[in-house]
C-alpha atoms as a PDB file:
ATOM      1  CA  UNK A   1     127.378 109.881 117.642  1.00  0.00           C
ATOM      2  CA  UNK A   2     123.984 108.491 118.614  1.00  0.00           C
ATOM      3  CA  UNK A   3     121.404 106.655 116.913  1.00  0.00           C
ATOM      4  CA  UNK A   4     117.706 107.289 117.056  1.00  0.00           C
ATOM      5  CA  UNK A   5     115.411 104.646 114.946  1.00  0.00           C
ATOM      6  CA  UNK A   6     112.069 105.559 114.606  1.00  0.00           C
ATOM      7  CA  UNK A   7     110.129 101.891 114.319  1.00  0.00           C
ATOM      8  CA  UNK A   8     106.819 100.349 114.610  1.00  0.00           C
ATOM      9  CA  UNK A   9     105.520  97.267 114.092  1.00  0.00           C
ATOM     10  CA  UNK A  10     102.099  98.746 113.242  1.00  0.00           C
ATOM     11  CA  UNK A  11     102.515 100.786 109.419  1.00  0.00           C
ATOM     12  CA  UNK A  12     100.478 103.722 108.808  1.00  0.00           C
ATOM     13  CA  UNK A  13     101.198 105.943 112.001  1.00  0.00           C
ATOM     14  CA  UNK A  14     103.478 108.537 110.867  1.00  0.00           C
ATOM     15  CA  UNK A  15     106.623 106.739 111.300  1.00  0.00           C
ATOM     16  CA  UNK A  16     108.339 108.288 107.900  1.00  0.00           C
ATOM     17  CA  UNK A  17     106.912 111.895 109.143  1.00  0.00           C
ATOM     18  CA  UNK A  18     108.597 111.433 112.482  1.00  0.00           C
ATOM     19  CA  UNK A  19     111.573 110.667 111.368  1.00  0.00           C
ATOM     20  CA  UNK A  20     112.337 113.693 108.356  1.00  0.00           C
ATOM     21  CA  UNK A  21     110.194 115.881 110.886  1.00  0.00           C
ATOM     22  CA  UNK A  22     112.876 115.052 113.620  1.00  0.00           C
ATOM     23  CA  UNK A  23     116.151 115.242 111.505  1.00  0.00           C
ATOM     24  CA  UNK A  24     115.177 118.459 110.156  1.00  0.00           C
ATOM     25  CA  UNK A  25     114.970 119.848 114.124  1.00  0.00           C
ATOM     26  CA  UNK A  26     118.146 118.482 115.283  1.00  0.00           C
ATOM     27  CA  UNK A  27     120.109 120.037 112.293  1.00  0.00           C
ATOM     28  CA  UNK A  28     118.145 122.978 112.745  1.00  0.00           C
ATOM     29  CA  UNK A  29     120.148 123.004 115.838  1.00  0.00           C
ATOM     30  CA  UNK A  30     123.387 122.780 113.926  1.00  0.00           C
ATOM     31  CA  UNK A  31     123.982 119.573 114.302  1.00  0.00           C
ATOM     32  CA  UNK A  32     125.211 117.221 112.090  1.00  0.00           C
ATOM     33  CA  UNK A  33     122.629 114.613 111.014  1.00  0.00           C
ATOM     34  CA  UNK A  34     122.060 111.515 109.126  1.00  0.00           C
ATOM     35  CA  UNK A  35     118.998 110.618 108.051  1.00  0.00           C
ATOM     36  CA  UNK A  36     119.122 106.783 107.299  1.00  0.00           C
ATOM     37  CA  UNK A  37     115.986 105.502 105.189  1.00  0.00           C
ATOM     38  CA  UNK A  38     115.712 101.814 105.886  1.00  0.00           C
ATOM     39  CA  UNK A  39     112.196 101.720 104.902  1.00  0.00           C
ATOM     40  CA  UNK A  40     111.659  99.712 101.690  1.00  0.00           C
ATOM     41  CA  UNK A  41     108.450 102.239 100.712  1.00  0.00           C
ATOM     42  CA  UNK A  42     111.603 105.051 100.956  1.00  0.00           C
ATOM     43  CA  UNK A  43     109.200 107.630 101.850  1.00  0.00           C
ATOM     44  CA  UNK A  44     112.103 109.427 103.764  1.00  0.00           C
ATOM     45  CA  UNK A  45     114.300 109.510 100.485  1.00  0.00           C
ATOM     46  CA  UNK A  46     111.189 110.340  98.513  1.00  0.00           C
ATOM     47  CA  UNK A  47     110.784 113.735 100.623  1.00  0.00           C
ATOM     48  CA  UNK A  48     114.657 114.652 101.100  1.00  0.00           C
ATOM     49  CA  UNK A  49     116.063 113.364  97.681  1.00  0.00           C
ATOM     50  CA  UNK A  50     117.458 115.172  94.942  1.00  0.00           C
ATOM     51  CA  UNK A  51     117.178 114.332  91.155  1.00  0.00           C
ATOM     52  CA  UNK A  52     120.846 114.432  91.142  1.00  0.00           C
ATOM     53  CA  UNK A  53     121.117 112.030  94.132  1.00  0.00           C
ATOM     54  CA  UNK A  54     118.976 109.535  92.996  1.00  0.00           C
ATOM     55  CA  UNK A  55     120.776 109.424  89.225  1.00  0.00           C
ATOM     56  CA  UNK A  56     124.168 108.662  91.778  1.00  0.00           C
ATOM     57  CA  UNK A  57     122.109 105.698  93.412  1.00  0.00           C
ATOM     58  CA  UNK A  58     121.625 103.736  90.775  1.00  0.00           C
ATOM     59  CA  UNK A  59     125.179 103.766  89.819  1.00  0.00           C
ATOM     60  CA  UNK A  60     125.979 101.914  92.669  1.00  0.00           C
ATOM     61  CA  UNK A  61     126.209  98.606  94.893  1.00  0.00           C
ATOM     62  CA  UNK A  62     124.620  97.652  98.310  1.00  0.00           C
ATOM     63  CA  UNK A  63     126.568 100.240 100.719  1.00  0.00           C
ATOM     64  CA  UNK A  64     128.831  97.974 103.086  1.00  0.00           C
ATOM     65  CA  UNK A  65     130.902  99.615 106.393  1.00  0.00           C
ATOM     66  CA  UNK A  66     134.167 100.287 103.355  1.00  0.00           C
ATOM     67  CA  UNK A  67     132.177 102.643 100.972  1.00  0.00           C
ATOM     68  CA  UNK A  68     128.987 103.629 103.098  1.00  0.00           C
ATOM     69  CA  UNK A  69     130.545 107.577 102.352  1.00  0.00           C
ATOM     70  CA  UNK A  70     129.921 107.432  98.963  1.00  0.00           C
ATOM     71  CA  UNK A  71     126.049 106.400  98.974  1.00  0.00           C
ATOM     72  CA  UNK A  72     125.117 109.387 101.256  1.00  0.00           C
ATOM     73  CA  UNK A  73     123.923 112.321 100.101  1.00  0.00           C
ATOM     74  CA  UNK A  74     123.702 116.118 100.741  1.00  0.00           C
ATOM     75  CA  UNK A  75     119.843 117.335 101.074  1.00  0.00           C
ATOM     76  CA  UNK A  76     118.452 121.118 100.521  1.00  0.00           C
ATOM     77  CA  UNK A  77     118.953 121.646 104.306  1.00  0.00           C
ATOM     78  CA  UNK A  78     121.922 122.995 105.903  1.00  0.00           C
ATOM     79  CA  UNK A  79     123.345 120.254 108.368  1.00  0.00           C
ATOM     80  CA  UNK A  80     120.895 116.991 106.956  1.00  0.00           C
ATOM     81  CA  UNK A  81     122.628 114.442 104.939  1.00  0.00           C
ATOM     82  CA  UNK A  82     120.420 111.295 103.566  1.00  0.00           C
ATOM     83  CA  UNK A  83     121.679 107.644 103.022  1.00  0.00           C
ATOM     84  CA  UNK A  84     118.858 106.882 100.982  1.00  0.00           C
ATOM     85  CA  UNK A  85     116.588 103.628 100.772  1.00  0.00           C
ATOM     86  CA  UNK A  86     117.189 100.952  98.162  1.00  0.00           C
ATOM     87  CA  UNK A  87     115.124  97.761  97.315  1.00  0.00           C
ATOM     88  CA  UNK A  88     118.104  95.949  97.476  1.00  0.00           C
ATOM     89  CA  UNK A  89     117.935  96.517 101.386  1.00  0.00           C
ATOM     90  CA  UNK A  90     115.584  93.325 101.120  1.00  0.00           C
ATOM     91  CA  UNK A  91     118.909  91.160 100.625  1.00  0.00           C
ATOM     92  CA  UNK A  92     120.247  92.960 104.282  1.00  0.00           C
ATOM     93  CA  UNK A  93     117.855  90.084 106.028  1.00  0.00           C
ATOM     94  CA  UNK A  94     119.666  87.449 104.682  1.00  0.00           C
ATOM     95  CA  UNK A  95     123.102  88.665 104.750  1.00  0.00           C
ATOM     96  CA  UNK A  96     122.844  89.954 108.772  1.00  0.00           C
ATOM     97  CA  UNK A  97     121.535  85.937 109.228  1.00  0.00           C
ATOM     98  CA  UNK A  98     124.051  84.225 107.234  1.00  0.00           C
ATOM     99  CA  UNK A  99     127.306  86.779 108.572  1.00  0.00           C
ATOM    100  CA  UNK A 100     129.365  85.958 112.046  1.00  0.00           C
ATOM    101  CA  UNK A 101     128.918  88.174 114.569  1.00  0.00           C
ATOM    102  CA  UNK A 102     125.827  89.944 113.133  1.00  0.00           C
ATOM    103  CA  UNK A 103     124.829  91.537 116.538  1.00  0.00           C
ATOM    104  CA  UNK A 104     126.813  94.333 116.315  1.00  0.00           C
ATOM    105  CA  UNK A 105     126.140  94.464 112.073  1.00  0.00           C
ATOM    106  CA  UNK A 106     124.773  98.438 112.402  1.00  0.00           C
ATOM    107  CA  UNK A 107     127.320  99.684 114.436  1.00  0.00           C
ATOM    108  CA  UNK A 108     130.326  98.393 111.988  1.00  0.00           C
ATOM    109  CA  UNK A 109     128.056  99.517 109.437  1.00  0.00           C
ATOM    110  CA  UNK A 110     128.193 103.001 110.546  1.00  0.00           C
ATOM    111  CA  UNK A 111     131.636 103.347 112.299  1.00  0.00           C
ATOM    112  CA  UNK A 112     133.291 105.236 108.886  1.00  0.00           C
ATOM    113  CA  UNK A 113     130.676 108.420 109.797  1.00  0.00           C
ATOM    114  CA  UNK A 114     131.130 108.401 113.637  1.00  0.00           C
ATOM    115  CA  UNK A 115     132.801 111.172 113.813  1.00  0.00           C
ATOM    116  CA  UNK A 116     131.050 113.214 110.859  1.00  0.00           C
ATOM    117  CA  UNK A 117     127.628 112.913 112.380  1.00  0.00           C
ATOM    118  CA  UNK A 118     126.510 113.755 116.070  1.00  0.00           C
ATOM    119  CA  UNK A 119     123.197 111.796 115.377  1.00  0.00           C
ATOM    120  CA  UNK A 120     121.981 109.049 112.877  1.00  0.00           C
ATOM    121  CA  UNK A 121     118.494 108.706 112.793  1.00  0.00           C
ATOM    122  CA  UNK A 122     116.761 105.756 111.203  1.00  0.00           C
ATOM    123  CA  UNK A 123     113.495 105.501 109.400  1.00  0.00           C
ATOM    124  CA  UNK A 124     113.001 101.969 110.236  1.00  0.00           C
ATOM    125  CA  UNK A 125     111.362  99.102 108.573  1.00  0.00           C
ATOM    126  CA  UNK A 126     107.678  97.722 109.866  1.00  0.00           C
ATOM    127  CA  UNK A 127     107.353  94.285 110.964  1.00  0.00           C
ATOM    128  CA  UNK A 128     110.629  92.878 112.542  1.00  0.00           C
ATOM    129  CA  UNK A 129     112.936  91.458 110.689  1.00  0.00           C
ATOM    130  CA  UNK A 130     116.711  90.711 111.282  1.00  0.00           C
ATOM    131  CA  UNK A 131     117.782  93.908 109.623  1.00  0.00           C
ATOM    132  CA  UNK A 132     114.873  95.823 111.767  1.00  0.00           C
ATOM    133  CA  UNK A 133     115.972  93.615 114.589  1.00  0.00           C
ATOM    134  CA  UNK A 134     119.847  94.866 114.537  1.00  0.00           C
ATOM    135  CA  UNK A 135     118.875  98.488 114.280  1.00  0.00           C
ATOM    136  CA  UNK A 136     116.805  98.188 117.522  1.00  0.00           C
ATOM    137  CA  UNK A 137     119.308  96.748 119.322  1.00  0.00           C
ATOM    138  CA  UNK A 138     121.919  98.918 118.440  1.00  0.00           C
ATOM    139  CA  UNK A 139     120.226 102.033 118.994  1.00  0.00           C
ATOM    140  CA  UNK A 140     121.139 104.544 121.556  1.00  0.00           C
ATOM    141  CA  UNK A 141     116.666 104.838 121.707  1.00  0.00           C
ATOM    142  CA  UNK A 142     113.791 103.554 120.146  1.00  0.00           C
ATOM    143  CA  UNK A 143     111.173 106.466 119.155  1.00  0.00           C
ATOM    144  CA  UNK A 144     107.459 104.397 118.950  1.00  0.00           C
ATOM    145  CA  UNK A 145     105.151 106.774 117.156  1.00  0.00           C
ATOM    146  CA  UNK A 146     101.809 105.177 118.929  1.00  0.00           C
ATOM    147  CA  UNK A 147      98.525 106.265 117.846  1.00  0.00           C
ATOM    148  CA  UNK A 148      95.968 106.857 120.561  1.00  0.00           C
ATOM    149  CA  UNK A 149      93.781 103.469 119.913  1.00  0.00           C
ATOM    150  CA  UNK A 150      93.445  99.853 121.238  1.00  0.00           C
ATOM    151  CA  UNK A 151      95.519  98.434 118.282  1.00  0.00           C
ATOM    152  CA  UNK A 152      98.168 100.027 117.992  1.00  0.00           C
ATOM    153  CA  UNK A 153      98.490 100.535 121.751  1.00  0.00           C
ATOM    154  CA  UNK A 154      98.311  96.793 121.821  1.00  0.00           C
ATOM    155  CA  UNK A 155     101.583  96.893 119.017  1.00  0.00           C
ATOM    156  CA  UNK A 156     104.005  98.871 121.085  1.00  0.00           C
ATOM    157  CA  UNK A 157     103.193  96.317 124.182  1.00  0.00           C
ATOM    158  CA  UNK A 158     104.242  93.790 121.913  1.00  0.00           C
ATOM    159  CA  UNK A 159     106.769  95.395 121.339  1.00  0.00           C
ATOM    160  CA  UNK A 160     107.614  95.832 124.743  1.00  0.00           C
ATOM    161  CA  UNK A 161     107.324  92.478 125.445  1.00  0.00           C
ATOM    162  CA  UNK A 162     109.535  91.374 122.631  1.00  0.00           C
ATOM    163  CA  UNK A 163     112.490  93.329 123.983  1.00  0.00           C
ATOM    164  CA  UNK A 164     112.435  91.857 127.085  1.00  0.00           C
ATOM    165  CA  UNK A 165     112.421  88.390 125.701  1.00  0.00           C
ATOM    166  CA  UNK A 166     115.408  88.653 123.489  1.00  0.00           C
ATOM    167  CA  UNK A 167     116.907  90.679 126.104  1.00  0.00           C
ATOM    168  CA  UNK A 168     117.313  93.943 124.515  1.00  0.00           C
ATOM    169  CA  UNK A 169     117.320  97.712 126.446  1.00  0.00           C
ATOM    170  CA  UNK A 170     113.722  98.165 126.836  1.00  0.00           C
ATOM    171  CA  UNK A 171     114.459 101.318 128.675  1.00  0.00           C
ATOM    172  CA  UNK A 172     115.670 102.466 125.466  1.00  0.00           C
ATOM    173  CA  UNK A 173     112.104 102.317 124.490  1.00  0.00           C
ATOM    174  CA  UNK A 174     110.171 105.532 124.288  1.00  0.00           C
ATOM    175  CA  UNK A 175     106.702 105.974 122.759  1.00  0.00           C
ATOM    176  CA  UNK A 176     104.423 108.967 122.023  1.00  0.00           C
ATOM    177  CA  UNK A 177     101.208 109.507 120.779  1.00  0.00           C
ATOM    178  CA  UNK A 178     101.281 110.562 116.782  1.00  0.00           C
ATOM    179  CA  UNK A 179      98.192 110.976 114.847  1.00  0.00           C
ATOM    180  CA  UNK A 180      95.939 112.349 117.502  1.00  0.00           C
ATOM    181  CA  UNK A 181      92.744 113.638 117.169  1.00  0.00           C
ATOM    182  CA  UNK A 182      90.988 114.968 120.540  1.00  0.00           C
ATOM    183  CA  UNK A 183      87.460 115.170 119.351  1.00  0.00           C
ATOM    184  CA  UNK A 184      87.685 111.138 119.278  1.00  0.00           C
ATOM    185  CA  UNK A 185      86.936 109.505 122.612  1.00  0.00           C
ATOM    186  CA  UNK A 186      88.816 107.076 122.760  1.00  0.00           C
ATOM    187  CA  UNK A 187      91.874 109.134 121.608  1.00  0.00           C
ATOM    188  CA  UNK A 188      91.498 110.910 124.653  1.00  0.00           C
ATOM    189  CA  UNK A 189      90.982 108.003 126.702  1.00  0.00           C
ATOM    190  CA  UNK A 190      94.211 106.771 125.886  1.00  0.00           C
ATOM    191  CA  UNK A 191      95.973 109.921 126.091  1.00  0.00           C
ATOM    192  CA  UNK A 192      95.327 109.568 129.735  1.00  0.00           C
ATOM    193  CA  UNK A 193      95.551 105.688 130.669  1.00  0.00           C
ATOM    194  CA  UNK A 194      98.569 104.933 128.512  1.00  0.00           C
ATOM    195  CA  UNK A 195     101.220 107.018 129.733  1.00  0.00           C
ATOM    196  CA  UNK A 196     100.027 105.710 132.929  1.00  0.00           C
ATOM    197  CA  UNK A 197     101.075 101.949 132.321  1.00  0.00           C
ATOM    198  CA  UNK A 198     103.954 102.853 130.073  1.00  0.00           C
ATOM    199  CA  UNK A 199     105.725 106.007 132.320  1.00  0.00           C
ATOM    200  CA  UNK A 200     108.646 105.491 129.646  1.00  0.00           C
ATOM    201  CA  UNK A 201     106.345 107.049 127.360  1.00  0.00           C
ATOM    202  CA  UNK A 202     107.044 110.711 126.102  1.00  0.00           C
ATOM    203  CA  UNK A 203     103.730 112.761 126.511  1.00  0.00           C
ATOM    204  CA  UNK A 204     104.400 114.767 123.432  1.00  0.00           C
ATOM    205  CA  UNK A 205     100.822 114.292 121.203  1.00  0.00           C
ATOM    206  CA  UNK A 206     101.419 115.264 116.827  1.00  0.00           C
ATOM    207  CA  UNK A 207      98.120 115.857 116.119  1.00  0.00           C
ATOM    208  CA  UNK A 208      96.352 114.764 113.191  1.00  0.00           C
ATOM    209  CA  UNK A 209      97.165 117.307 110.462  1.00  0.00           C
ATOM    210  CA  UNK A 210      95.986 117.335 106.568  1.00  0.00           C
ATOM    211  CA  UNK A 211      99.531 119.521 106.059  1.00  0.00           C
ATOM    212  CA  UNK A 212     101.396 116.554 107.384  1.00  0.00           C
ATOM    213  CA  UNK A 213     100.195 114.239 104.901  1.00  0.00           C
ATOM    214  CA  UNK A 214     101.223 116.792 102.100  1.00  0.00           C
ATOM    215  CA  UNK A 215     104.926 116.431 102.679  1.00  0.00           C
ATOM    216  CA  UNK A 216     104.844 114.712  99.844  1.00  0.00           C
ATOM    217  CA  UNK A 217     103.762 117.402  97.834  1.00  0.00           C
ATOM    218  CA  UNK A 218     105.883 120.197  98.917  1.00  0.00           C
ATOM    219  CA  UNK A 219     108.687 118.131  99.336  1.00  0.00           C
ATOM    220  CA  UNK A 220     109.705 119.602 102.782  1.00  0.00           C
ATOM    221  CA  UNK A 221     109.438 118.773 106.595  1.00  0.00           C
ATOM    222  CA  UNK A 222     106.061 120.519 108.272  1.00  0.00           C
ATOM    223  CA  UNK A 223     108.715 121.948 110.334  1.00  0.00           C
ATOM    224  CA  UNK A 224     110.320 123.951 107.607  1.00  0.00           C
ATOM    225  CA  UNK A 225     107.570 124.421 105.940  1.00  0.00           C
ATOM    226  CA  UNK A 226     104.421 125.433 108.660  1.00  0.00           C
ATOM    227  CA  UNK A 227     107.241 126.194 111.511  1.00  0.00           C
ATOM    228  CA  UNK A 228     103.891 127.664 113.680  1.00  0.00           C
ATOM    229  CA  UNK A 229     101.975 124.821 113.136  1.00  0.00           C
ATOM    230  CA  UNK A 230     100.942 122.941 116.225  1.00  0.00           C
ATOM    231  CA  UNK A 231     102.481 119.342 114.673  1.00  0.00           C
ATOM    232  CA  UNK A 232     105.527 121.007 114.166  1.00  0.00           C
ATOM    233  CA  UNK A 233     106.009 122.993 117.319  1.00  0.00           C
ATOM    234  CA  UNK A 234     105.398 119.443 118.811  1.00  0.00           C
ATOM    235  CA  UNK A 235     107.573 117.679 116.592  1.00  0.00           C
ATOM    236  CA  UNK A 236     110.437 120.309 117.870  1.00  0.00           C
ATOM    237  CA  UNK A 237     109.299 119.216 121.343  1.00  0.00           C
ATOM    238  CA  UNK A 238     109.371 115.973 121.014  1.00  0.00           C
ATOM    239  CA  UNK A 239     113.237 116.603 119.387  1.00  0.00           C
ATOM    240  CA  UNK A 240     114.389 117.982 122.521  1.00  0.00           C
ATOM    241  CA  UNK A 241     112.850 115.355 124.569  1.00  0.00           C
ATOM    242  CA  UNK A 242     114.178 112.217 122.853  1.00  0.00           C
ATOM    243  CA  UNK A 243     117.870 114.496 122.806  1.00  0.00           C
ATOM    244  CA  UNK A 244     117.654 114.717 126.384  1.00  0.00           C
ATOM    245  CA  UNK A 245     116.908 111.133 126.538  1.00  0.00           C
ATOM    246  CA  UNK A 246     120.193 110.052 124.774  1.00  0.00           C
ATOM    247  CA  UNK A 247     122.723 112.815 126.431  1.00  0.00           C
END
């Protein structure tokens, strides 16, 4: 099993897209996936869910490592299972502070699915947070989606810079450029400096696309749904990159 979060500090880059986008192509592969949504706007959950599953959610508790089985559920794709978001995820901060031995609080958390899943990927929360802070720590690699401007080139270098401080695997770290549109300058620009100061970064570009943004109202993956669109060729790319990065 290994586990892929998708995070930025920076909201509005296609972070959610990334990570349904992604889990779609690896169990397109036939491979056994879990798509985690961790993301208290549930955007991930919102494009994979089922009536039926999210009737069974309410029913139920915060998932802890004893019953984390029963919360997950089966999506319309063959190979894709969800563990869908909850706003009760907010109380996660406070309980990964207050418990012993919190560092290794994700891995516990998904030990009962090791061997049912061959990746987990995460839809992360923004900002960091203790829960956001245990997932990227415990994660076999940290996707950045980065888009090609000052700012939020500026986020994943503080981002950067924050792993190295608390110690974490910043080689676990790998951007790429999401959002990209080439008839801005300084989207080019960037496309060429960055990748020079950050070689860890994954020179895949997802282009700016209007289908992307419509997930929401087709309810599928651009991958499934526009497989010969240029965002989701690249999104396949980008799949076998980051699976090549984690063995």
């Amino acid at each position: 099993m290994k586990v892929i979060a998708i995070y930025s500090i920076k909201g509005g880059v296609g972070k959610t897209a990334t990570a349904v986008n992604l889990a779609y192509a690896a169990a397109a592969e036939k491979n056994s996936v879990l798509l985690v949504d961790m993301d208290p706007q549930a955007a991930s959950t919102f494009y994979l869910s089922t009536a039926e599953g999210k009737e069974k959610q309410k029913t139920k508790d915060l998932p802890h490592k004893k019953n984390l089985e029963d919360f997950i559920q089966e999506t319309a794709y063959k190979n894709l299972d969800l563990l869908p978001a909850d706003t009760r995820y907010r109380q996660l901060d406070s309980f990964i502070s207050d418990m012993k031995n919190s560092d290794k609080w994700l891995r516990k958390l998904l030990k009962p699915v090791k061997k049912q899943y061959s990746y987990i990927i995460i839809d992360c929360p923004p900002n960091i947070t203790a829960l956001s802070e245990n997932i990227l720590k415990n994660s076999d690699a940290v996707l950045v989606p980065v888009i090609p401007t000052t700012l939020s080139a500026r986020t994943y270098e503080q981002l950067r810079k924050f792993f190295i401080e608390e110690k974490f695997d910043h080689k676990k770290l790998h951007p790429f450029f999401s959002m990209v549109e080439r008839r801005k300058s300084m989207h080019v620009d960037t496309l060429e400096v960055f990748p020079k100061i950050h070689p860890e970064c994954i020179n895949i570009s997802i282009p700016y696309n209007a289908e992307v943004e419509k997930m929401g109202e087709y309810m599928a993956p651009i991958v499934k749904k526009y497989p010969y669109a240029e965002a989701s060729q690249n999104f396949v790319k980008l799949w076998k990159k980051i699976k090549q990065k984690v063995g």
